[in-house]
Every structure is written in C-alpha cells, then in structure tokens.
N, C-alpha and C. Protein backbone atom coordinates (compact mmCIF):
# COMPACT_ATOMS: atom_id res chain seq x y z
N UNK A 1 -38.92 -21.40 206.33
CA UNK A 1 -38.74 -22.57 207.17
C UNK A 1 -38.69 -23.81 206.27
N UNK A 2 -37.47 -24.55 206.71
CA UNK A 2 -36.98 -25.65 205.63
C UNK A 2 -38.64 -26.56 206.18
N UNK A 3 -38.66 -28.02 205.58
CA UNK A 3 -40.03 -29.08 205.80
C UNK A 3 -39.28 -29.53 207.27
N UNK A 4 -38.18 -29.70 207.00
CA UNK A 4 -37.61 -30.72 208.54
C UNK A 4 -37.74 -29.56 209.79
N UNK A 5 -37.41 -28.16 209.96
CA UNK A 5 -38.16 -27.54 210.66
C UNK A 5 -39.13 -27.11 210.91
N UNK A 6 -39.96 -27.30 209.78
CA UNK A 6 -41.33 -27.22 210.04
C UNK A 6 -41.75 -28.84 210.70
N UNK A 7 -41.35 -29.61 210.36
CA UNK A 7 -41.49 -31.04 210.72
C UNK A 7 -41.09 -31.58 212.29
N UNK A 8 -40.01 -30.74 212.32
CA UNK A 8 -39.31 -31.15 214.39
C UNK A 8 -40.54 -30.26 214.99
N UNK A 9 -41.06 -28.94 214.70
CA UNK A 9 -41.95 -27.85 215.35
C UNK A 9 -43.15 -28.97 215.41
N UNK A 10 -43.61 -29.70 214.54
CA UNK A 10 -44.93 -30.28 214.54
C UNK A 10 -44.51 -31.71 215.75
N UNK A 11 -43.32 -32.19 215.59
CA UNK A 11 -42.96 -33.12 216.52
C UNK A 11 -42.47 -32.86 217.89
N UNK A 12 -42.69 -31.47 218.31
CA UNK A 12 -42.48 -30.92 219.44
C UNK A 12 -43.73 -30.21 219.67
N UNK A 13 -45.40 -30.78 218.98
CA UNK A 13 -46.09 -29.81 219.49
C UNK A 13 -46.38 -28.85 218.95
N UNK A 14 -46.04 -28.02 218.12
CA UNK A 14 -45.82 -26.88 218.11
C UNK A 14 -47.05 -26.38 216.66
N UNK A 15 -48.17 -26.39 216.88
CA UNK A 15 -48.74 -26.31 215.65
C UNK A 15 -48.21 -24.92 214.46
N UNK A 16 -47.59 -24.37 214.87
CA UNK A 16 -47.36 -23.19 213.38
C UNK A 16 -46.04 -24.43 212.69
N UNK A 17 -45.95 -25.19 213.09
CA UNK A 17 -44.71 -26.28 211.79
C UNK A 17 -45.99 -26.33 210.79
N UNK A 18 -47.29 -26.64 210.78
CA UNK A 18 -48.16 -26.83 210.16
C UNK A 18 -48.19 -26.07 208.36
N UNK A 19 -48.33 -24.82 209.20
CA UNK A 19 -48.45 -24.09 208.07
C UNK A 19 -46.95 -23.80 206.66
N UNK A 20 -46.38 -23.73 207.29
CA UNK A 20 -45.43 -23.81 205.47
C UNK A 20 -45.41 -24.90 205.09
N UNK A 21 -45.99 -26.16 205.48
CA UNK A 21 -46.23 -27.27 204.93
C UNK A 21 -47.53 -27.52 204.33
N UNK A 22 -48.47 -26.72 204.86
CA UNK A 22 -49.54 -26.48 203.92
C UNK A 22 -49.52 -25.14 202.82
N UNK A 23 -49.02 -24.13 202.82
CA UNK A 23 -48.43 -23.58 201.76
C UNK A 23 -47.80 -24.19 200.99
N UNK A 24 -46.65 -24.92 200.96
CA UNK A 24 -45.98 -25.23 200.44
C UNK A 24 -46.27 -26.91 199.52
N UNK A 25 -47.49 -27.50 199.73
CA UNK A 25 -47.86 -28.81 199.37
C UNK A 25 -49.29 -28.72 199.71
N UNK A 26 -49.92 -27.61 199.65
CA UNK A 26 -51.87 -27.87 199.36
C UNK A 26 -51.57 -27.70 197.74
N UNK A 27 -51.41 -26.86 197.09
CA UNK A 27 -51.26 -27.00 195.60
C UNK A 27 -51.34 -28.54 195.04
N UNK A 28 -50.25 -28.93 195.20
CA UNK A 28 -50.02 -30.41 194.67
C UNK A 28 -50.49 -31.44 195.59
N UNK A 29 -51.04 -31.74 196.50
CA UNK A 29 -51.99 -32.09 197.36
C UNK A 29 -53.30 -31.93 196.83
N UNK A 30 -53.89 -31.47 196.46
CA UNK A 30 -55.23 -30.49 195.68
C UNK A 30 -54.81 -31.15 194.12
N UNK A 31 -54.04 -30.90 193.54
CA UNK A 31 -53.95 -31.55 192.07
C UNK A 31 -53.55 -33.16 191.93
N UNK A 32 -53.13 -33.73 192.66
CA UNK A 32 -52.67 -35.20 193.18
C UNK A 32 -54.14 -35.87 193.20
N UNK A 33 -54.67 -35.02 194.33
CA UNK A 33 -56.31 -35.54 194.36
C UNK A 33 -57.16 -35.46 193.66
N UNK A 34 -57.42 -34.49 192.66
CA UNK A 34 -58.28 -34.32 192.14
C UNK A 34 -58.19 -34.97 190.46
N UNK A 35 -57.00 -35.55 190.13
CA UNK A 35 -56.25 -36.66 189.23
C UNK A 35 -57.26 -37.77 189.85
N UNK A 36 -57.01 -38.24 191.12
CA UNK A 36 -57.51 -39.22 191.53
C UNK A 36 -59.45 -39.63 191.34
N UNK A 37 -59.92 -38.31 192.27
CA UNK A 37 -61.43 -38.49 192.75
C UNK A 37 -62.32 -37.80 191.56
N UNK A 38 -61.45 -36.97 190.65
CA UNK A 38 -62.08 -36.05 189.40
C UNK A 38 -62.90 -34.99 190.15
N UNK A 39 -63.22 -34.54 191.33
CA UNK A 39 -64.23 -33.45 191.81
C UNK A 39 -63.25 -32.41 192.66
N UNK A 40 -63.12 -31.22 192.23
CA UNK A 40 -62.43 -30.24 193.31
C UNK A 40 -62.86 -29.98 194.46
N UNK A 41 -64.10 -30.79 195.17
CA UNK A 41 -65.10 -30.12 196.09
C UNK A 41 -64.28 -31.37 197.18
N UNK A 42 -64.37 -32.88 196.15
CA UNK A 42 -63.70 -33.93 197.04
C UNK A 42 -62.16 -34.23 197.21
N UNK A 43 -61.72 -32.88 196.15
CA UNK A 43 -60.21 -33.15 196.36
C UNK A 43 -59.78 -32.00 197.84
N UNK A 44 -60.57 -30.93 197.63
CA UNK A 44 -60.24 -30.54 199.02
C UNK A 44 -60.30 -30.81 200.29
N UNK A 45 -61.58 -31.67 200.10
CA UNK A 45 -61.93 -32.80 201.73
C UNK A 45 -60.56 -33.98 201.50
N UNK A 46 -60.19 -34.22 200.46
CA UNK A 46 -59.13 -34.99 200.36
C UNK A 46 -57.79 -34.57 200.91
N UNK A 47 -56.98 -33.42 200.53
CA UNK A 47 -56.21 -32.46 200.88
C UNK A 47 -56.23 -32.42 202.37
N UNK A 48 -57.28 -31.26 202.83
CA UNK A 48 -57.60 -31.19 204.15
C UNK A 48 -57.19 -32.46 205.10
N UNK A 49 -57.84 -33.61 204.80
CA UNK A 49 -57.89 -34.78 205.33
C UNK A 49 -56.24 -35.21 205.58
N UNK A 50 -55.45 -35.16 204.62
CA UNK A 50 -54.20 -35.21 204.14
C UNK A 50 -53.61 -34.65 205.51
N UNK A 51 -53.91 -33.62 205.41
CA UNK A 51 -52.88 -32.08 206.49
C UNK A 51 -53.27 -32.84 207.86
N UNK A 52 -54.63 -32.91 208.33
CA UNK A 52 -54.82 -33.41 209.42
C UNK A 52 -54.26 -35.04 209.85
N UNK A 53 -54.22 -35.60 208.92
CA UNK A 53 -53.63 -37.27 209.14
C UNK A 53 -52.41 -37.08 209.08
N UNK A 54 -51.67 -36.40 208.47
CA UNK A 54 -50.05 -35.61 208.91
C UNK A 54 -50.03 -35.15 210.23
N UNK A 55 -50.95 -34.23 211.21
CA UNK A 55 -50.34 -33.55 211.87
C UNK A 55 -50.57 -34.44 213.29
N UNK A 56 -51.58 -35.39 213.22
CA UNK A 56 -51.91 -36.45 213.93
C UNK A 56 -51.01 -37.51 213.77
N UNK A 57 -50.50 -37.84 212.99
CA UNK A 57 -49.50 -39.12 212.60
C UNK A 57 -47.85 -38.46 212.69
N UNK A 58 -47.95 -36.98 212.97
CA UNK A 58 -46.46 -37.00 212.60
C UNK A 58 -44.81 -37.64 213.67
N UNK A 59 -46.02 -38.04 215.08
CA UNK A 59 -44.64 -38.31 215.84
C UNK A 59 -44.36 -40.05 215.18
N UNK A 60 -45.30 -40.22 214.17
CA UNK A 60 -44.47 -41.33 214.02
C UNK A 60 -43.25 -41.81 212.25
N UNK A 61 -43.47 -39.89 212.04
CA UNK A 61 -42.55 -39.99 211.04
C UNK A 61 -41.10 -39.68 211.43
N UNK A 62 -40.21 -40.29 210.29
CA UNK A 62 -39.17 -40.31 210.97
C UNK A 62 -39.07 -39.35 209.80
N UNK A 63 -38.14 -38.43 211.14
CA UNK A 63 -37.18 -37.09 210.47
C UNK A 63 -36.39 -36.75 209.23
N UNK A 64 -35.59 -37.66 209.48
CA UNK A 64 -34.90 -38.01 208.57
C UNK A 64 -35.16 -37.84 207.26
N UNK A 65 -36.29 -38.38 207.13
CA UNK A 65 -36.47 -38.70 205.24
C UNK A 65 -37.41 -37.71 205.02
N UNK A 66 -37.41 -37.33 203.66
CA UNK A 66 -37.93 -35.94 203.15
C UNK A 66 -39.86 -36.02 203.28
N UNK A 67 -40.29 -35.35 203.35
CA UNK A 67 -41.57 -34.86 203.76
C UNK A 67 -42.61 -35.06 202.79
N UNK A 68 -42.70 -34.85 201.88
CA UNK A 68 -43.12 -34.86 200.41
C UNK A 68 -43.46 -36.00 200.00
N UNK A 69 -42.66 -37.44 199.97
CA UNK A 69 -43.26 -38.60 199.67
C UNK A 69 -44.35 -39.15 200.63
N UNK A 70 -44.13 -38.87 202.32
CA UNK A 70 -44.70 -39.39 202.82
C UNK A 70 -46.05 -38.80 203.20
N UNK A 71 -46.35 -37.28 202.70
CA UNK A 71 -47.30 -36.72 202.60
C UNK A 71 -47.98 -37.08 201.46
N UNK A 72 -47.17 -37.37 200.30
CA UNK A 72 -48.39 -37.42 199.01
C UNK A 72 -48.62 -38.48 199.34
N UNK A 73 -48.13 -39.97 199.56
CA UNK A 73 -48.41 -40.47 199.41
C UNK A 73 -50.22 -41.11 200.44
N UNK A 74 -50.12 -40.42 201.84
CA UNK A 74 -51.42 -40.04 202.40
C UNK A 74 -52.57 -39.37 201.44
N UNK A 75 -52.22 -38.37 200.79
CA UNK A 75 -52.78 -38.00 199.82
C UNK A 75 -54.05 -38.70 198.76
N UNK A 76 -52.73 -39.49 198.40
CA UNK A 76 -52.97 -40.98 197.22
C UNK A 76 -54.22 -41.77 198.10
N UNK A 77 -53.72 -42.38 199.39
CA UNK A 77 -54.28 -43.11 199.95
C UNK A 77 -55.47 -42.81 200.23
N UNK A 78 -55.89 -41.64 200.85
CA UNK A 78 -57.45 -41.21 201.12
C UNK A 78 -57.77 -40.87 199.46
N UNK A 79 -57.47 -40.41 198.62
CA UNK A 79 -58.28 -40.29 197.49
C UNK A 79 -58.56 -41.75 196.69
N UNK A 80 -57.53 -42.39 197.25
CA UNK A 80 -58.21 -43.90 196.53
C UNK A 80 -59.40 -44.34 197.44
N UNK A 81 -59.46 -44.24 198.86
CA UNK A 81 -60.27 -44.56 199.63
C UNK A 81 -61.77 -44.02 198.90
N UNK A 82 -61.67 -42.65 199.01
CA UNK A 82 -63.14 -41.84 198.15
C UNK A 82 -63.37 -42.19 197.17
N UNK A 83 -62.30 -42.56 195.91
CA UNK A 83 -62.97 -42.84 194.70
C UNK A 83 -63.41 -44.53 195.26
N UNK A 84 -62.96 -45.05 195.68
CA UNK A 84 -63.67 -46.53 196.18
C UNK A 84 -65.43 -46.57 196.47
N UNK A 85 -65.25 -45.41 196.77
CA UNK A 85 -66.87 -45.53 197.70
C UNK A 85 -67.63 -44.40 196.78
N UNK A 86 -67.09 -44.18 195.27
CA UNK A 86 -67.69 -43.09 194.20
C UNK A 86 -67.46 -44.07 193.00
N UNK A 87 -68.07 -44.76 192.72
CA UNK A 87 -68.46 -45.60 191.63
C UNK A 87 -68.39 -44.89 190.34
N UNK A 88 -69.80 -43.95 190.49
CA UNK A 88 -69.64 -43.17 189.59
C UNK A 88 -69.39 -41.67 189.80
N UNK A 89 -69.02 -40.70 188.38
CA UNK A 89 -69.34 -39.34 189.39
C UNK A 89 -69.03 -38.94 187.52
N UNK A 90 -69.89 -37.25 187.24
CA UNK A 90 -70.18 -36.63 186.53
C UNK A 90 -68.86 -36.09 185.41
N UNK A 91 -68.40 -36.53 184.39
CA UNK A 91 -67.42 -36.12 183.60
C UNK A 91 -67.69 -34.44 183.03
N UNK A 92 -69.05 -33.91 183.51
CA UNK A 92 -69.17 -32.64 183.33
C UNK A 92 -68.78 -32.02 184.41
N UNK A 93 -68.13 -32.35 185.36
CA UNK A 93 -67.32 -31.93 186.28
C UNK A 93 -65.99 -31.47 185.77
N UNK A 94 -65.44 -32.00 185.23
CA UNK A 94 -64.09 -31.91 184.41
C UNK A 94 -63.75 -30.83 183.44
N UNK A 95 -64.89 -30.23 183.24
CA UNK A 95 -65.07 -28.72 181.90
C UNK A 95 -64.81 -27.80 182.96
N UNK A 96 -64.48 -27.78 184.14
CA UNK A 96 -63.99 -26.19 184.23
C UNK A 96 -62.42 -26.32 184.56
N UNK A 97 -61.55 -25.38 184.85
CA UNK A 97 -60.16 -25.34 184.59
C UNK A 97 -59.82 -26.11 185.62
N UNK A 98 -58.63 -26.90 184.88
CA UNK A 98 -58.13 -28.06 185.28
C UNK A 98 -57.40 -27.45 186.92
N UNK A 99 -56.20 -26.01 186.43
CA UNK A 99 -55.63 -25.73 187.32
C UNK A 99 -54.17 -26.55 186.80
N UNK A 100 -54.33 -27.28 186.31
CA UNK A 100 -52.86 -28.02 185.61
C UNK A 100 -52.20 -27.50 184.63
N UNK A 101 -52.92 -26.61 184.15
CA UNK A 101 -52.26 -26.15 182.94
C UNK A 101 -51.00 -25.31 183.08
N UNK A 102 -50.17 -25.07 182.17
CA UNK A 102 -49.00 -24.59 181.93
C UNK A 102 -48.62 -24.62 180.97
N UNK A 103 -48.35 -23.19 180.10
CA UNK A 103 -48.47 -23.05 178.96
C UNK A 103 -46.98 -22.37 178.77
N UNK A 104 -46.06 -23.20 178.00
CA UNK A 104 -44.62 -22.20 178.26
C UNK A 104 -44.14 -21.06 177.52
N UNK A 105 -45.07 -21.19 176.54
CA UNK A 105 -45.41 -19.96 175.87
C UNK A 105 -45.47 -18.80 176.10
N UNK A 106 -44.61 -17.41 176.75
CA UNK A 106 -44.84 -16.43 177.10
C UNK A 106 -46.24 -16.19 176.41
N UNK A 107 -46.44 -15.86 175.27
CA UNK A 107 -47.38 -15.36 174.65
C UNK A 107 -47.67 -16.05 173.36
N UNK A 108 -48.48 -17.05 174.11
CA UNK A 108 -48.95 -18.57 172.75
C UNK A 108 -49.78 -17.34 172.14
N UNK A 109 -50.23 -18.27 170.80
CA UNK A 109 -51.62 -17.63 169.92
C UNK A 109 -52.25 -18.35 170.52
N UNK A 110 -53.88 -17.69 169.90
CA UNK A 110 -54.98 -17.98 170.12
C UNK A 110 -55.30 -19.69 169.52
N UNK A 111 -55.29 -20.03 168.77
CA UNK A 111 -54.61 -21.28 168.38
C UNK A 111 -53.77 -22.20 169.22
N UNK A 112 -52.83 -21.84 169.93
CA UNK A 112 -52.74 -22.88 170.50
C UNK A 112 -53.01 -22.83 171.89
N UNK A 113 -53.62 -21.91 172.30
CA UNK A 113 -53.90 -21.47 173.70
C UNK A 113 -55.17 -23.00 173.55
N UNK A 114 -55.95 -22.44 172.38
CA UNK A 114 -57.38 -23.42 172.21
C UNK A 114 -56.85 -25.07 171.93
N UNK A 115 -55.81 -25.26 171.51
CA UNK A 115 -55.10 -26.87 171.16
C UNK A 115 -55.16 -27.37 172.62
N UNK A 116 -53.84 -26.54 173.04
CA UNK A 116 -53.17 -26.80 174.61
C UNK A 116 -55.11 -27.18 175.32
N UNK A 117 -56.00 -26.32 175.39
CA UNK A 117 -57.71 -26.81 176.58
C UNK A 117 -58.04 -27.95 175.85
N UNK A 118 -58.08 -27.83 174.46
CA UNK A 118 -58.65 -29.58 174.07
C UNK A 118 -58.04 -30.57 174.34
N UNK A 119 -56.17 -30.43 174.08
CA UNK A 119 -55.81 -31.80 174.44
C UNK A 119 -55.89 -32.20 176.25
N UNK A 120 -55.63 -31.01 176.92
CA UNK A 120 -55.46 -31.24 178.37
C UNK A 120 -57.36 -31.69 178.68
N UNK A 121 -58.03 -31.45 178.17
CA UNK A 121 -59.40 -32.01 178.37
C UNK A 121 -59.69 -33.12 177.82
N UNK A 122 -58.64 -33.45 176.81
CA UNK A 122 -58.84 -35.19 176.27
C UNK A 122 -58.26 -36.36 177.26
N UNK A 123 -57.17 -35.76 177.60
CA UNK A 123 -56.41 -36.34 178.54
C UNK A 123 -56.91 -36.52 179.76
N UNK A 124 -57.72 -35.39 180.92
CA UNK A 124 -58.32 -35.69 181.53
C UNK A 124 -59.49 -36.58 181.65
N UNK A 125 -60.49 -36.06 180.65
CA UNK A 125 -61.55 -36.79 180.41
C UNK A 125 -61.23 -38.24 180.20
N UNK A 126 -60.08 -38.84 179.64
CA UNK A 126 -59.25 -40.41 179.45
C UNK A 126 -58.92 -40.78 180.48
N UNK A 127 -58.23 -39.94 181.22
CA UNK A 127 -58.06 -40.55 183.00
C UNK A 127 -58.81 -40.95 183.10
N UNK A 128 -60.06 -40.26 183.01
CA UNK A 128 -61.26 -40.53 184.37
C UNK A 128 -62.08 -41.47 184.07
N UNK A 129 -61.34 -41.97 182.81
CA UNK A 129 -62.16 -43.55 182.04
C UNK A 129 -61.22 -44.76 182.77
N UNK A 130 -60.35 -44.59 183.61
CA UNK A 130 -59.51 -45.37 184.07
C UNK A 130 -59.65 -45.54 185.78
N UNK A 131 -59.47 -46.93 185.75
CA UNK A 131 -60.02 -47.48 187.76
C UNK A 131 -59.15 -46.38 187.87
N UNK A 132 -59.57 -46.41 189.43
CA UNK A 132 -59.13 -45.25 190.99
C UNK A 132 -57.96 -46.16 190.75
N UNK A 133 -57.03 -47.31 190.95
CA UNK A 133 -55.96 -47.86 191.09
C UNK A 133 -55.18 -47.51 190.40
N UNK A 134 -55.80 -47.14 188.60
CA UNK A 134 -54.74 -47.23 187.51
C UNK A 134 -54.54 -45.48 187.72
N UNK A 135 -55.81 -44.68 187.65
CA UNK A 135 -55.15 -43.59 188.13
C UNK A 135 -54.00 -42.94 189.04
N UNK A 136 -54.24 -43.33 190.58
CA UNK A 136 -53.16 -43.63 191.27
C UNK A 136 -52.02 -43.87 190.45
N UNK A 137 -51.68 -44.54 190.43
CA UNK A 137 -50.41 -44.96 189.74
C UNK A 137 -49.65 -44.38 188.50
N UNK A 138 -50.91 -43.93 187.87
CA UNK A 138 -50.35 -42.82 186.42
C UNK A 138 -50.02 -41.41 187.26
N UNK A 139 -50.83 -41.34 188.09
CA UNK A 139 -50.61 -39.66 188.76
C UNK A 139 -48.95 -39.53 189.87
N UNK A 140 -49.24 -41.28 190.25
CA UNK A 140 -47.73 -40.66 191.02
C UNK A 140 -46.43 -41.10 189.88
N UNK A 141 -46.99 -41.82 189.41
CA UNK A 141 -45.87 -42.40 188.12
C UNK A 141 -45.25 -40.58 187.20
N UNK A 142 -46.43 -40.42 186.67
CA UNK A 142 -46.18 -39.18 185.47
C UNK A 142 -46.37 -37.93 186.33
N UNK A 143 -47.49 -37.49 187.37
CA UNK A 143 -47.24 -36.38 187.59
C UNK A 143 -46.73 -35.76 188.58
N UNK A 144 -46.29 -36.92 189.89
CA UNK A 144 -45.85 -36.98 191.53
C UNK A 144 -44.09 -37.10 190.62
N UNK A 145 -43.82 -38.24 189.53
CA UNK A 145 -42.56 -38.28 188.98
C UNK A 145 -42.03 -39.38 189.79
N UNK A 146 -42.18 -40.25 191.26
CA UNK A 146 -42.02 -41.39 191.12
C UNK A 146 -41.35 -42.66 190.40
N UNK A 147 -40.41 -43.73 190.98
CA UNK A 147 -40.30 -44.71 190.06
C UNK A 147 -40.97 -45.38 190.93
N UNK A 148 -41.17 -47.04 189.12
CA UNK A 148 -41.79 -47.62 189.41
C UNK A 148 -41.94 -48.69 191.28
N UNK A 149 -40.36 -48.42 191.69
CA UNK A 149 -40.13 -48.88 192.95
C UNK A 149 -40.82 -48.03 194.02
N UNK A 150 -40.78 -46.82 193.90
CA UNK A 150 -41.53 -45.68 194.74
C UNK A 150 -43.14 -46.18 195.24
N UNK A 151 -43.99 -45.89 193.77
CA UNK A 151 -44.85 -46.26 193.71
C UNK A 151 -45.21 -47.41 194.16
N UNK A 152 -44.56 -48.41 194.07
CA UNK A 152 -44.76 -50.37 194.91
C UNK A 152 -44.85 -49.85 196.41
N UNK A 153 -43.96 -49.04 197.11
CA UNK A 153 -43.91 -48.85 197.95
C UNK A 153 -45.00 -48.08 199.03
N UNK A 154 -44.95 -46.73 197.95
CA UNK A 154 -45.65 -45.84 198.79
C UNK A 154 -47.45 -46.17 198.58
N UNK A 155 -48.11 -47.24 197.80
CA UNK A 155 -49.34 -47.94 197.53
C UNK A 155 -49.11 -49.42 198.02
N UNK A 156 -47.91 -49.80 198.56
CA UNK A 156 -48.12 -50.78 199.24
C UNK A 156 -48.36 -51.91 198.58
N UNK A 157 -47.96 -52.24 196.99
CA UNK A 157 -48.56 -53.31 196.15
C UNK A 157 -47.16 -54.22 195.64
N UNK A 158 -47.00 -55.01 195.35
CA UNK A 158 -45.89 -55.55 194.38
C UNK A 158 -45.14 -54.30 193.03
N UNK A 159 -43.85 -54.45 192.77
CA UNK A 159 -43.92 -53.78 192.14
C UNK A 159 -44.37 -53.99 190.40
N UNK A 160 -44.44 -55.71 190.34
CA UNK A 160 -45.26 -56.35 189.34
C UNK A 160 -46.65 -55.44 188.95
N UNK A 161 -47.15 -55.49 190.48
CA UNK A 161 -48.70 -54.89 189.96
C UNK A 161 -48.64 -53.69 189.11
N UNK A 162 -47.97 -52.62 189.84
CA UNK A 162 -47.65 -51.54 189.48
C UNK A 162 -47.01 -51.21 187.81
N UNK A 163 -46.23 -52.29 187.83
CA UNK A 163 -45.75 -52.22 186.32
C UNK A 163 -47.11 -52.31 185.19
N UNK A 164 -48.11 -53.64 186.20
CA UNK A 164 -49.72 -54.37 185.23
C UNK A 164 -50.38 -52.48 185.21
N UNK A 165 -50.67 -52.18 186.17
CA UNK A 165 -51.28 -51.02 186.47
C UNK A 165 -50.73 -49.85 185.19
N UNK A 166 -49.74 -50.17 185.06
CA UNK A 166 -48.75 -48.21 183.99
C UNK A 166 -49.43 -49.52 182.66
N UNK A 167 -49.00 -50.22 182.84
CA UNK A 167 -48.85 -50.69 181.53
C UNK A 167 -50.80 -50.70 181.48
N UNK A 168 -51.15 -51.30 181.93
CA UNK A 168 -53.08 -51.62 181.34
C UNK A 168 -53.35 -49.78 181.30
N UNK A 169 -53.09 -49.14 182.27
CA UNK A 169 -53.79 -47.46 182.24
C UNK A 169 -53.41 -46.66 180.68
N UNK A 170 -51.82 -47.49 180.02
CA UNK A 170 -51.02 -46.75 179.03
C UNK A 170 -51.85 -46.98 177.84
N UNK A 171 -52.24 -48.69 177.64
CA UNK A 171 -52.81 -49.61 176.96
C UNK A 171 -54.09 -48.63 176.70
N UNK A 172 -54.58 -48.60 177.73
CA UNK A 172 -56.42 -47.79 177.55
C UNK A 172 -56.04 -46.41 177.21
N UNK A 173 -55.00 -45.87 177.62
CA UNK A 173 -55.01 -44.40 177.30
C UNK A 173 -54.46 -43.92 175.88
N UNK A 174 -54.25 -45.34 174.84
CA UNK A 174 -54.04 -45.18 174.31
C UNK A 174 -54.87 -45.33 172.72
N UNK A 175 -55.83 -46.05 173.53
CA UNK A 175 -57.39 -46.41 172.93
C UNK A 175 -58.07 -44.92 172.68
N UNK A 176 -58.12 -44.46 173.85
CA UNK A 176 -58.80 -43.37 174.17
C UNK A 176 -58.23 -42.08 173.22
N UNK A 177 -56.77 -41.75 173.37
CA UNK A 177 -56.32 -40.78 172.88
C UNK A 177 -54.98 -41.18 171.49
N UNK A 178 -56.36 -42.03 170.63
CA UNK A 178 -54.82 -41.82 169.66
C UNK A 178 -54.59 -40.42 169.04
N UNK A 179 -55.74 -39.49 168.98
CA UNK A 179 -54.59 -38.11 168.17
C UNK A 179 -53.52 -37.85 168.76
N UNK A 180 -54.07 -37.36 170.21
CA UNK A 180 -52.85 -37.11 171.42
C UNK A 180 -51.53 -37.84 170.84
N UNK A 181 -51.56 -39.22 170.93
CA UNK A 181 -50.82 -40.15 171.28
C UNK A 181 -49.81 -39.95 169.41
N UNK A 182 -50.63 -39.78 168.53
CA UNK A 182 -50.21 -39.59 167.66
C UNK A 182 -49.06 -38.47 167.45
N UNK A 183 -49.70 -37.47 168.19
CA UNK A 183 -48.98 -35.89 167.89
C UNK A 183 -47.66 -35.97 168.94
N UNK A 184 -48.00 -36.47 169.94
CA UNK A 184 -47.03 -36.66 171.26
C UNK A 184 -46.17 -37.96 171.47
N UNK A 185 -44.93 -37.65 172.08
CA UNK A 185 -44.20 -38.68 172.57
C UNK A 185 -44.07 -38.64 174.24
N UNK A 186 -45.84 -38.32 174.29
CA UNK A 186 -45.25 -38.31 176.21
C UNK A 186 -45.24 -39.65 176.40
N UNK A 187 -45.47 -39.69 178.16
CA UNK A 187 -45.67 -40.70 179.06
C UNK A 187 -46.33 -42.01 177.90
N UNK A 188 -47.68 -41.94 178.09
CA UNK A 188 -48.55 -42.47 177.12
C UNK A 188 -48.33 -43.75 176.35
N UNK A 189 -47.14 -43.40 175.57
CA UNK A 189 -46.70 -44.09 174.65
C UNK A 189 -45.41 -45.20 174.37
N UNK A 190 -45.50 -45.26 175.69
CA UNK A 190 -44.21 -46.71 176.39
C UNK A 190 -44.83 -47.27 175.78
C-alpha cells in the first residue's frame, strides 16, 4: 500500500491506513528522535506520540503532498518539545548501539568495525553537546536530507535562523570533533 492509500484509508476512517505507515516510518521516526532527545525510552514516547498526532490530525492533511515531510516533521516538533523540558539527561545513555550504524563493508576488519563505534560515538556524544534547536536542524539538515528552505519551513523559523543554527551547530561540532573533522569531508566541515 502506496502512503497516499494508506493516507485516503486514514481520511476515510479507516484505521488499518495506519499501519504501513508505521512500518514504513517508525524506524526513522525512532532515529529522528532519538538524534533529538538522546534517550531510546523518550524517543519511543516520541515516535508513538508522532503516529497518534498523525492519525488525529490527518483530515487536515492535504493529500496531495507526500507523507514523510509532514510526518517527520511532527516528529521534530514533539522531540524538541521533550528535550525543552530535559535540561539535562545522562551521556551514558549514548554507549549502547546507536542503531545508525551502517557499515558498507560486506566484511570490514576488526579494525575498522572498532574505528567506524568510536567515530559514530564521537559524533554522537558531540551532538548531544549541542541545544535541542541546533540538533533539530543538523538532524533534518544531514540526516532527514532537507534543504535549508525545508527546514525554515517545516520548524517554522526564518530561513536566516536556520542557516545561524547549521552554521553555530557546524562551528561547535567542529571544536568538538577535530580528528573526525580532520579525517572526513562530511557535513561538518562547510
């Protein structure tokens, strides 16, 4: 079932539209959030929250436009809400598997299997040194894939801010991770 038929079924009522839209976007729903709030326990109340403010809000989406932005971007929105009201929260949270990983390596060595967990744990652990705002914005910027116009939009900010936001999160993440930043030409290094 394409999203737009799963999407008319939910706008006719019909709760099974529900489900291949939660198959198909709890994954990245679940990793969107948990970029954001750093806890898997609050990215699933996040998620969850997500599916239900979709299936309650959906007669007022319009058909038409694809499913995916206007879901993550609910997403975004309640996980900025939680990290708002989580000041602080435990960076030893962050040591067990990310779930992000992807290693294209049919069969890396042991060596870089161990590179690939340190840098993806430097990187995380550097997010989570960065406001709930600047996160947002790196997660739909670099890992939602977003432009910078998207992002103005779907956070509702100028797209000025948004540019202050990539640029101050890039600035600090670059404090944080110069080996990374050294070895790599990702995102990072605008």
């Amino acid at each position: 079932m394409t999203d737009q038929e799963a999407v008319a079924k939910l706008q006719a009522h019909d709760i099974d539209g529900l489900e291949p839209l939660v198959r198909r976007y709890h994954t990245q729903a679940m990793q969107s959030a948990y970029l954001i709030v750093g806890d898997w326990a609050l990215a699933e109340d996040v998620a969850q929250s997500a599916f239900v403010n979709a299936y309650e809000r959906i007669s007022s989406f319009d058909a038409s436009r694809p499913f995916a932005p206007w879901f993550l971007r609910t997403v975004v929105n309640i996980a900025l809400k939680v990290s708002a009201g989580r000041q602080d929260f435990s960076l030893d949270a962050h040591t067990e598997k990310s779930g992000l990983e992807g290693i294209p390596d049919p069969e890396p060595s042991v060596v870089e299997i161990l590179e690939a967990a340190e840098t993806r744990e430097e990187v995380l652990t550097a997010l989570y040194k960065l406001s709930p705002t600047q996160r947002a914005a790196i997660v739909m910027k670099y890992y939602l894939d977003l432009s910078d116009l998207e992002v103005s939009t779907k956070l509702d900010v100028p797209a000025g801010t948004i540019r202050r936001r990539l640029h101050d999160a890039r600035k600090r993440l670059r404090k944080l991770l110069p080996r990374t930043v050294e070895n790599d030409s990702g995102p990072f290094v605008h």
